[in-house]
N, C-alpha and C. Protein backbone atom coordinates (compact mmCIF):
# COMPACT_ATOMS: atom_id res chain seq x y z
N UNK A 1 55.55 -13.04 157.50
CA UNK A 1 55.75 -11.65 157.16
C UNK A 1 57.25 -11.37 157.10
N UNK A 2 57.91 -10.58 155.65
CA UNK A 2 59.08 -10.34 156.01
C UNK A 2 59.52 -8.94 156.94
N UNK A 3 60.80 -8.75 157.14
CA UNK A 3 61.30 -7.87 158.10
C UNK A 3 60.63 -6.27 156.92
N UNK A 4 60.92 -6.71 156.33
CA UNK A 4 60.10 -5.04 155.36
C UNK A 4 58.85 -4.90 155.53
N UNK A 5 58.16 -5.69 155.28
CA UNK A 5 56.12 -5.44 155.96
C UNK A 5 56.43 -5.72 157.67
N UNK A 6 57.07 -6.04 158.22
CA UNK A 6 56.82 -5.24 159.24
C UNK A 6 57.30 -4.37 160.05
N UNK A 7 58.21 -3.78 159.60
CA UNK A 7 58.86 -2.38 159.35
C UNK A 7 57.91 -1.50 158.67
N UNK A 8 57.20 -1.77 157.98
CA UNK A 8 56.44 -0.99 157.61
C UNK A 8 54.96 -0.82 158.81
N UNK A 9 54.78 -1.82 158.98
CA UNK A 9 53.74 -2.32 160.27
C UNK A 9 53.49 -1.13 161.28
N UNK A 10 54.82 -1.36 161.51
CA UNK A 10 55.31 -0.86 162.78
C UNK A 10 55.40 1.09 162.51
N UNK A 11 56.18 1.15 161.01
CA UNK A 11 56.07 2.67 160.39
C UNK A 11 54.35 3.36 160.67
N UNK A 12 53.74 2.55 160.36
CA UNK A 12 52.34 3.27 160.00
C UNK A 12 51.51 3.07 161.46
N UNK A 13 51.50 2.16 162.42
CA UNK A 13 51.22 2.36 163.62
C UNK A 13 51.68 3.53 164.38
N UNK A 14 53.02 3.65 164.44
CA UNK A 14 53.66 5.12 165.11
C UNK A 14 53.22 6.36 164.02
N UNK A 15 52.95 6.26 163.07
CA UNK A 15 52.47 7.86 162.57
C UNK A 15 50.95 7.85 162.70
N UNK A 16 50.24 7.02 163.05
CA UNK A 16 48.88 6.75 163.59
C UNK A 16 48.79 7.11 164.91
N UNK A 17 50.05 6.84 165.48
CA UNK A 17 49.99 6.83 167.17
C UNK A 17 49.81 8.53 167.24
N UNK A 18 51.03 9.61 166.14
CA UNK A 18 51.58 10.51 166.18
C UNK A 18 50.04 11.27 165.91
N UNK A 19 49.05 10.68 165.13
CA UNK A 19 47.86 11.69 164.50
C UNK A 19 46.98 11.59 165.98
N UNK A 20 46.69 10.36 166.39
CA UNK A 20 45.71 10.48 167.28
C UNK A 20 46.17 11.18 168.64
N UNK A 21 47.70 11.64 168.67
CA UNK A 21 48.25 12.54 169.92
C UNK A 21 47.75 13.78 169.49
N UNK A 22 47.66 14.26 167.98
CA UNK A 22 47.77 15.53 168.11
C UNK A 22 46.30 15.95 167.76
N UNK A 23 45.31 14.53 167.63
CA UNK A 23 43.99 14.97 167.70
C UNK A 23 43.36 14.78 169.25
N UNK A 24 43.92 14.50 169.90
CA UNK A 24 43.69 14.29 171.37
C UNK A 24 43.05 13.13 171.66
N UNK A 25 43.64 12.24 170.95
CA UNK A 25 42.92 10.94 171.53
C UNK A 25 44.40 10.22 172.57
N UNK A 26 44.39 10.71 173.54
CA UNK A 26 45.60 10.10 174.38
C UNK A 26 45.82 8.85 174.56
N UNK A 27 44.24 7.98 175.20
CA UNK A 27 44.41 7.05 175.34
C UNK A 27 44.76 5.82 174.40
N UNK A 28 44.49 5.87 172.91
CA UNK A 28 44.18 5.39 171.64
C UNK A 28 46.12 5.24 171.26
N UNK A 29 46.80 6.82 171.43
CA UNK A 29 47.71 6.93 170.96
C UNK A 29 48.93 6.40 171.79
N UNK A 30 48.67 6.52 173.00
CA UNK A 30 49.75 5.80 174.18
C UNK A 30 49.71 4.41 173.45
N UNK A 31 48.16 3.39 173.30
CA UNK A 31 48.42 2.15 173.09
C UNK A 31 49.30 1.58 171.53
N UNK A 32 48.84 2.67 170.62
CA UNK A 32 49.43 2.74 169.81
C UNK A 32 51.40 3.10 169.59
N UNK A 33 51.50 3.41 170.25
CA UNK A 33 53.21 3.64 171.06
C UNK A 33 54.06 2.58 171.36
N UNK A 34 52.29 2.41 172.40
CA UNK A 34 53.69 0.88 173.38
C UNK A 34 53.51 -0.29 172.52
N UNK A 35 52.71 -0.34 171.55
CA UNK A 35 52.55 -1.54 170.48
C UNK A 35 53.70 -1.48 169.65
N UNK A 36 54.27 -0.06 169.00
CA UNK A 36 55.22 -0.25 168.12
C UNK A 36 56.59 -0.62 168.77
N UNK A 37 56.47 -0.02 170.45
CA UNK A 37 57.84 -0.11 170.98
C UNK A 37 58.16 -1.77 171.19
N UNK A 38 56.88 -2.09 171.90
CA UNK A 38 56.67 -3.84 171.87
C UNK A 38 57.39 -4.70 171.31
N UNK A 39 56.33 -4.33 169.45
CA UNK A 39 56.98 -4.99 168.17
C UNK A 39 58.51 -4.88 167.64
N UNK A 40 59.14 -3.55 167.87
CA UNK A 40 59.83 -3.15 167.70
C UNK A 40 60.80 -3.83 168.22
N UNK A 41 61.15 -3.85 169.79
CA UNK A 41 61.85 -5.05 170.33
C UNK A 41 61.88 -6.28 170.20
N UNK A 42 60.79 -6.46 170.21
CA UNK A 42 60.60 -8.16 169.42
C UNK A 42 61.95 -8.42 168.46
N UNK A 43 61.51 -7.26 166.97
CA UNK A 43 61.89 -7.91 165.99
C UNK A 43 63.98 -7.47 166.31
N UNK A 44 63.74 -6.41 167.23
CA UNK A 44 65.56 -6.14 167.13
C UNK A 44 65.64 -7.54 168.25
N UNK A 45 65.55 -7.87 169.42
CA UNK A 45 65.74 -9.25 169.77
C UNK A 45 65.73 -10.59 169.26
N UNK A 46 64.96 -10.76 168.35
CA UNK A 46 64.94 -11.94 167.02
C UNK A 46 66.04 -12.06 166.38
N UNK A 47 66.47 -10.62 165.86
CA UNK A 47 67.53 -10.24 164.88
C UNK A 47 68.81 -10.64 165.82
N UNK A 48 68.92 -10.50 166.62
CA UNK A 48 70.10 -10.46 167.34
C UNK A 48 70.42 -12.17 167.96
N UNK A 49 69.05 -12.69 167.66
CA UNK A 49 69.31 -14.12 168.24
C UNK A 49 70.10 -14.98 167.01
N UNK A 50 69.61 -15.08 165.98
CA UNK A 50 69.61 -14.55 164.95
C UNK A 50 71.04 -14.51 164.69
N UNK A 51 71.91 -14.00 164.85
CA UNK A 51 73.28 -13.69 164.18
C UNK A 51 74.59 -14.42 165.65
């Protein structure tokens, strides 16, 4: 996968996370959060090994 699909990955998980907060699914949307924050670090730690 390049860094753009999963940037995008990661885009559409957090506005998924953002719908199921404001439909009250808490538990659904927390996991959805700490998944993007997860991935998210991943890929800025990669990047940084990386250069």
């Amino acid at each position: 996968m390049t860094n753009v699909q999963k940037d995008i990955l990661n885009g559409l998980a957090f506005i998924t996370g953002i719908v199921g907060f404001l439909s009250g699914e808490f538990i659904i949307s927390s996991l959805l959060f700490a998944t993007t924050t997860f991935a998210s670090n991943i890929n800025i730690n990669r990047k940084n090994q990386n250069d």
